[in-house]
C-alpha atoms as a PDB file:
ATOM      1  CA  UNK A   1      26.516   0.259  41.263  1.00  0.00           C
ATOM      2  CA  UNK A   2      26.639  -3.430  41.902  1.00  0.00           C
ATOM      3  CA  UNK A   3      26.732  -6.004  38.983  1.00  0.00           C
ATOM      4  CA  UNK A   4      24.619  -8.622  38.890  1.00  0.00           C
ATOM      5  CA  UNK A   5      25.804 -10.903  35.842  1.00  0.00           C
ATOM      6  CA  UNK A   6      28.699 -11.070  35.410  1.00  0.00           C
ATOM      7  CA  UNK A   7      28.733 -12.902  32.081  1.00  0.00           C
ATOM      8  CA  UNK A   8      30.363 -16.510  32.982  1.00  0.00           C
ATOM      9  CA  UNK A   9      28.086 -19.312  33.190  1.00  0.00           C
ATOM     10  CA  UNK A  10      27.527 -20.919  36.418  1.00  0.00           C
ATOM     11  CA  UNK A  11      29.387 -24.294  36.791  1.00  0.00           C
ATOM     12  CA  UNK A  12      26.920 -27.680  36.645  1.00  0.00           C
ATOM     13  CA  UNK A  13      26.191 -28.907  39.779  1.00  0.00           C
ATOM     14  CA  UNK A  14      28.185 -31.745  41.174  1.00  0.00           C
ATOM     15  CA  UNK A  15      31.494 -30.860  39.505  1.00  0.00           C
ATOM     16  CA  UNK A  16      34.741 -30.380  40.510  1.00  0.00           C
ATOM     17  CA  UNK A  17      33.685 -26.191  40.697  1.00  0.00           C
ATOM     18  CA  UNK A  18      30.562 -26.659  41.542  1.00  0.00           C
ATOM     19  CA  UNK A  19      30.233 -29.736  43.972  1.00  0.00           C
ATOM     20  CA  UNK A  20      27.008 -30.658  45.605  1.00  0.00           C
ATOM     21  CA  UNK A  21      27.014 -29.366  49.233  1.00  0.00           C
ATOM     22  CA  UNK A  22      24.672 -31.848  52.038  1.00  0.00           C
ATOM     23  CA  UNK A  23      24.706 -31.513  55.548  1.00  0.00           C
ATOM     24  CA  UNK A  24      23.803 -34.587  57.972  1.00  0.00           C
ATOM     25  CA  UNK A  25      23.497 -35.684  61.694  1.00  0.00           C
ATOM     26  CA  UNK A  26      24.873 -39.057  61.670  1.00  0.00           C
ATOM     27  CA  UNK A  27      27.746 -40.820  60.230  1.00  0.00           C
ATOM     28  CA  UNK A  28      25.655 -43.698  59.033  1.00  0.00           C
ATOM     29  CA  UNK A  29      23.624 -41.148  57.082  1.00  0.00           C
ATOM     30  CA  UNK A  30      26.845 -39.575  55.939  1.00  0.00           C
ATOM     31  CA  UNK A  31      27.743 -43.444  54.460  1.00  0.00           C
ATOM     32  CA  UNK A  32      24.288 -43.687  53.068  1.00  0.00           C
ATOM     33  CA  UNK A  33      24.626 -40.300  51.442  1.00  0.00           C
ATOM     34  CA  UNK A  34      27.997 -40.798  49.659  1.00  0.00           C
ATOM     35  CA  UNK A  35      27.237 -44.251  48.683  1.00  0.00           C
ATOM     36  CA  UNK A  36      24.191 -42.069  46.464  1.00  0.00           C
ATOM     37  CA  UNK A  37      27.321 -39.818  45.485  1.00  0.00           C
ATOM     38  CA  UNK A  38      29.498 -41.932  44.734  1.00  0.00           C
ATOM     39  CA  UNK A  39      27.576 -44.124  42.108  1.00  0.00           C
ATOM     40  CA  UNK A  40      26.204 -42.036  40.218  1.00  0.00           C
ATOM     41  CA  UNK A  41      29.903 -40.074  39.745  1.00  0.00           C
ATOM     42  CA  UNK A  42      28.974 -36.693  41.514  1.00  0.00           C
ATOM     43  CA  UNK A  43      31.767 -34.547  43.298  1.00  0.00           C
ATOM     44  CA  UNK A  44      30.462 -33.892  46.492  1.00  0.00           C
ATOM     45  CA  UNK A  45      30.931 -32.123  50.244  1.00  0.00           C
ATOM     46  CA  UNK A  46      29.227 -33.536  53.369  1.00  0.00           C
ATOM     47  CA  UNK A  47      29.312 -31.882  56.612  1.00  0.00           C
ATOM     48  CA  UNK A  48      28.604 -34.101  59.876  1.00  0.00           C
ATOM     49  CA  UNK A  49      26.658 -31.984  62.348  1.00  0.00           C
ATOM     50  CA  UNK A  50      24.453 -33.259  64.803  1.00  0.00           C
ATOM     51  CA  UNK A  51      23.094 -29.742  65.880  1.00  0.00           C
ATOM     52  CA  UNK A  52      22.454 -28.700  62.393  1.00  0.00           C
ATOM     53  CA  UNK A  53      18.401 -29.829  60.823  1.00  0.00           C
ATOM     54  CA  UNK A  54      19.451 -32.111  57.601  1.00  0.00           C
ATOM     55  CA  UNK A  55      19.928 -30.337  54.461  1.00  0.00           C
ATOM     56  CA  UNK A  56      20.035 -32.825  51.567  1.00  0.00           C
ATOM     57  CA  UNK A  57      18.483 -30.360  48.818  1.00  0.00           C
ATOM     58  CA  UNK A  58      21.213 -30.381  46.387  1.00  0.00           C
ATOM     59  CA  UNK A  59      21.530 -34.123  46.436  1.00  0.00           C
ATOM     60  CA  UNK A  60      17.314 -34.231  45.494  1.00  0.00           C
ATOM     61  CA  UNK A  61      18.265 -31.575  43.013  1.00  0.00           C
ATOM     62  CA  UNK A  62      20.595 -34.173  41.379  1.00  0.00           C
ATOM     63  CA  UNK A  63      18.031 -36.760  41.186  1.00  0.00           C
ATOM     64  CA  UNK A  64      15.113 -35.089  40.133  1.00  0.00           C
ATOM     65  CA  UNK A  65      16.145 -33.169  37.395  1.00  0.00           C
ATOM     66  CA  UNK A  66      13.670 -31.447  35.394  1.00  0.00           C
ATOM     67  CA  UNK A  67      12.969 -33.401  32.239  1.00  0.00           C
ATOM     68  CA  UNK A  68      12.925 -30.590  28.925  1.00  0.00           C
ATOM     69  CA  UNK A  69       9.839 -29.497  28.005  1.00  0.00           C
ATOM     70  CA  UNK A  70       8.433 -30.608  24.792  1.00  0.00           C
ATOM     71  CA  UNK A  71       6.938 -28.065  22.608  1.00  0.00           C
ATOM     72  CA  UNK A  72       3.905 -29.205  19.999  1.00  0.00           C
ATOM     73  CA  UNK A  73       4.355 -28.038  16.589  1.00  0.00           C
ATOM     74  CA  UNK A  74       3.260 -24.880  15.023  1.00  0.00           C
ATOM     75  CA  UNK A  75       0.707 -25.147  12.852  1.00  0.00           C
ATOM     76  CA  UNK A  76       2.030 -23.385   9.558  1.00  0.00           C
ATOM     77  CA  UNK A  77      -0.173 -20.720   7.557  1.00  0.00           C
ATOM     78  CA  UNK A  78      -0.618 -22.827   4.607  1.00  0.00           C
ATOM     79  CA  UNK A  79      -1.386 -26.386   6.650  1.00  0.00           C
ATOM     80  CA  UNK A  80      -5.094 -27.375   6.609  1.00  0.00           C
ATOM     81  CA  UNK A  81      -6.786 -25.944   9.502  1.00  0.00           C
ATOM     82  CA  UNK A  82      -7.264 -28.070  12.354  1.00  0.00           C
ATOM     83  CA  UNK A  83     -10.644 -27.478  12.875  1.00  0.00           C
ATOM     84  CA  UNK A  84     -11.346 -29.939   9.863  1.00  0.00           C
ATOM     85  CA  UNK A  85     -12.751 -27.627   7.412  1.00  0.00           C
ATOM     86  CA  UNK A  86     -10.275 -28.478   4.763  1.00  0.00           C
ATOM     87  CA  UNK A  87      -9.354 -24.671   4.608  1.00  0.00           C
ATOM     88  CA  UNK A  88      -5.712 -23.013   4.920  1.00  0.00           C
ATOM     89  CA  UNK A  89      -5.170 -22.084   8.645  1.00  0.00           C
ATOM     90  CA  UNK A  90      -4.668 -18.514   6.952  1.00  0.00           C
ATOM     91  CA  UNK A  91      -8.156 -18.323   5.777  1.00  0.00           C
ATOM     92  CA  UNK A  92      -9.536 -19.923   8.571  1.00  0.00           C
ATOM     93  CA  UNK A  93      -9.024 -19.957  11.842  1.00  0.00           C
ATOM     94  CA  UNK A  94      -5.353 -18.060  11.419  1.00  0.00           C
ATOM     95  CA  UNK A  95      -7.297 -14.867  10.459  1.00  0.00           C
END
């Protein structure tokens, strides 16, 4: 049977072990696209290859990354219920 996890975290993208992978079809897109690299500090691998569609994904990746999500507070068992009635949320709407 094949493991799946193996229990080491995967290395952060852009990293010396883990450096962002793009593949373009011209060499002034390949200047364009390490310029991006370079200033913002990101280890990086581009491949010139005119045959090849572009593949830019894990540079996009890098710049749109997922903000965290916020999380609205819990509303405790002994707070006044939010409905307004002046109650406890446990013997109001917390039932």
């Amino acid at each position: 049977m094949e493991k799946i996890f193996n229990g080491k975290k995967a290395a952060r993208l852009g990293t010396e072990k883990n450096p962002a992978v793009v593949t373009v079809a011209s060499s002034e897109r390949m200047k364009e696209v390490a310029a991006v690299f370079e200033k913002a500090g990101w280890k990086y691998r581009i491949e010139l290859d005119p045959d090849k569609p572009e593949d830019v994904t894990d540079l996009e990746m890098l710049l749109n990354r997922p903000s965290p999500r916020k999380v609205d507070a819990k509303i405790g068992r002994n707070d006044p219920c939010s409905c307004g009635s002046g109650k406890k949320y446990k013997k109001c709407c917390g039932r």
